[in-house]
Every structure is written in structure tokens, then in C-alpha cells.
Protein backbone atom coordinates (compact mmCIF):
# COMPACT_ATOMS: atom_id res chain seq x y z
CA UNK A 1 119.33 140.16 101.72
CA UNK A 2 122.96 140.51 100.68
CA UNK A 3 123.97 140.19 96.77
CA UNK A 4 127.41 138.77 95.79
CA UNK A 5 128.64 139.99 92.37
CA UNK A 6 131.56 138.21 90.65
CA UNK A 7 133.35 139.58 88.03
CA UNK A 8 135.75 138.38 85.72
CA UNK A 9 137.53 140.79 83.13
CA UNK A 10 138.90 138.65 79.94
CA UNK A 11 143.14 140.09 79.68
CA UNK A 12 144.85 137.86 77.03
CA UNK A 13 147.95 139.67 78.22
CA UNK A 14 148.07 139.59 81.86
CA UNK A 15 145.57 137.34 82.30
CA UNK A 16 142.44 137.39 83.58
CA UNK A 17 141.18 139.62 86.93
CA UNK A 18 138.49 138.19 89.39
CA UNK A 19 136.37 141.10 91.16
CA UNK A 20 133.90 140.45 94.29
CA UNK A 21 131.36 141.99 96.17
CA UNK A 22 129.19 141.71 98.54
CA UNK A 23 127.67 145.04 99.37
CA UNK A 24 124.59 144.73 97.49
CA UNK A 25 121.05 145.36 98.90
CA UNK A 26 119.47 144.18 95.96
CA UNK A 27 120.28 142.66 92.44
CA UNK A 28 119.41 145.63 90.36
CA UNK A 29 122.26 147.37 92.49
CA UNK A 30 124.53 144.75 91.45
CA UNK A 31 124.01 144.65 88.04
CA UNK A 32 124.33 148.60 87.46
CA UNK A 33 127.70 147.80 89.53
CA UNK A 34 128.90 145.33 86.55
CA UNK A 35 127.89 147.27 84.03
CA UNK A 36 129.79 150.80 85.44
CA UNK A 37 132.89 148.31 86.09
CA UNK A 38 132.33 147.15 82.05
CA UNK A 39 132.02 150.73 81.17
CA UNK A 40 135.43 151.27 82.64
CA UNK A 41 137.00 148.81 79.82
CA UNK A 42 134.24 150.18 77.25
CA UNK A 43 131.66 153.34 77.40
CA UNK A 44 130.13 150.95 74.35
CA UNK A 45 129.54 147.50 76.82
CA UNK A 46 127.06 145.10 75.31
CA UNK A 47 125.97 142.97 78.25
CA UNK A 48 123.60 139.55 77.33
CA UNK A 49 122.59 136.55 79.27
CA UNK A 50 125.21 133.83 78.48
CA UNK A 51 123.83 131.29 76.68
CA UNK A 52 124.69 128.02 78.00
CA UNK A 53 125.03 124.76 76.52
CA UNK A 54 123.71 121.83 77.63
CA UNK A 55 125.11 119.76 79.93
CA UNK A 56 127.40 122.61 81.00
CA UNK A 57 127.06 124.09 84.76
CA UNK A 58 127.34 127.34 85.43
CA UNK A 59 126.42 129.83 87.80
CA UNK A 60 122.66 131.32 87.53
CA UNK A 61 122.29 134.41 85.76
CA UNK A 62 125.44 134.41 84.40
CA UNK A 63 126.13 137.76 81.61
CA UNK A 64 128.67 138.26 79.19
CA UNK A 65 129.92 141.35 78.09
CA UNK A 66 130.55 142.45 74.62
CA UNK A 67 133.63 145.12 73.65
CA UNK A 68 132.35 147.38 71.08
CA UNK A 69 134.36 145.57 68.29
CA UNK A 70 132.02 142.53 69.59
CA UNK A 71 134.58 140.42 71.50
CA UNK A 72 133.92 139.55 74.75
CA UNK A 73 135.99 141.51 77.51
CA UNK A 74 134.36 139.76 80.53
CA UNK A 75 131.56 138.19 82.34
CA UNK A 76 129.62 138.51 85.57
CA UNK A 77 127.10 136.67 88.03
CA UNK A 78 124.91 137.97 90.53
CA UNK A 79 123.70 136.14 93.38
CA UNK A 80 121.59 136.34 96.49
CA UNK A 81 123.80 134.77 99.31
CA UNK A 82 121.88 132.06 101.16
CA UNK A 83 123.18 131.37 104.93
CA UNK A 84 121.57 128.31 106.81
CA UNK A 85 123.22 130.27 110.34
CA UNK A 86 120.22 132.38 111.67
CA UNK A 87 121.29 135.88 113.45
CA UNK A 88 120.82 135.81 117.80
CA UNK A 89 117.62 137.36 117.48
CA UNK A 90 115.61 135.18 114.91
């Protein structure tokens, strides 16, 4: 099983930055990831499921994280990559 994690840190100034990675065994690896990038911005992170209204799409699971002031500085997904192709093997 591989985990994608997708990352996007909130910069009203430069705009925001999109992160990616797929190294993840599992998805409690990739969520300690997100929330040691978060830390980076803010030892203080809040991180909560993003509440999602309805008739809105967005991707599974998706967290926002909260700046110590209470402002969000970003927002992350992670997701177990699905692949119809099947290895030589099996």
C-alpha cells in the first residue's frame, strides 16, 4: 500500500505552496508527516477534520490546520493510491 499526502500551505503574500508525497507505508505515517510540516509554520498547529458543506466535493479525509492565533495556515489529505495495473507477478 502506498499513501499520497497533499499539502497545501495558505501564503496571502506569495501565494499558496502545494507539497506531495508518496512515500508512505501507511496513513498514520502520513499524517505525523503533515503535522511535522505544520509544525514548521507553527510548534502550536491545531489540526481538525474539515468540515464540509453540503453539496461541496472534496477530497476524503481532508484536515485543516489552525495557526495558534486560530487562522488557518493550511490544509492536507491523505490517501491510499488505488492502481487498476497489477505488478508481473500477481
Amino acid at each position: 500500500m502506498k499513501v499520497l499526502l497533499i499539502v497545501v500551505m495558505f501564503n496571502f503574500e506569495t501565494g499558496s505552496e502545494l507539497e506531495t508525497r508518496m512515500d508512505f507505508a501507511d496513513v498514520a505515517d502520513c499524517h505525523a508527516a503533515a503535522l511535522v510540516t505544520f509544525q514548521g509554520i507553527d510548534a502550536d498547529v491545531d489540526i481538525r477534520a474539515m468540515e464540509i458543506p453540503e453539496g461541496q466535493e472534496m477530497l476524503e479525509g481532508t484536515m485543516i490546520a489552525y495557526g495558534t492565533e486560530g487562522h488557518e495556515i493550511g490544509m492536507y489529505a491523505c490517501n491510499v493510491l488505488r492502481s487498476g495495473a497489477r505488478s508481473a507477478d500477481g
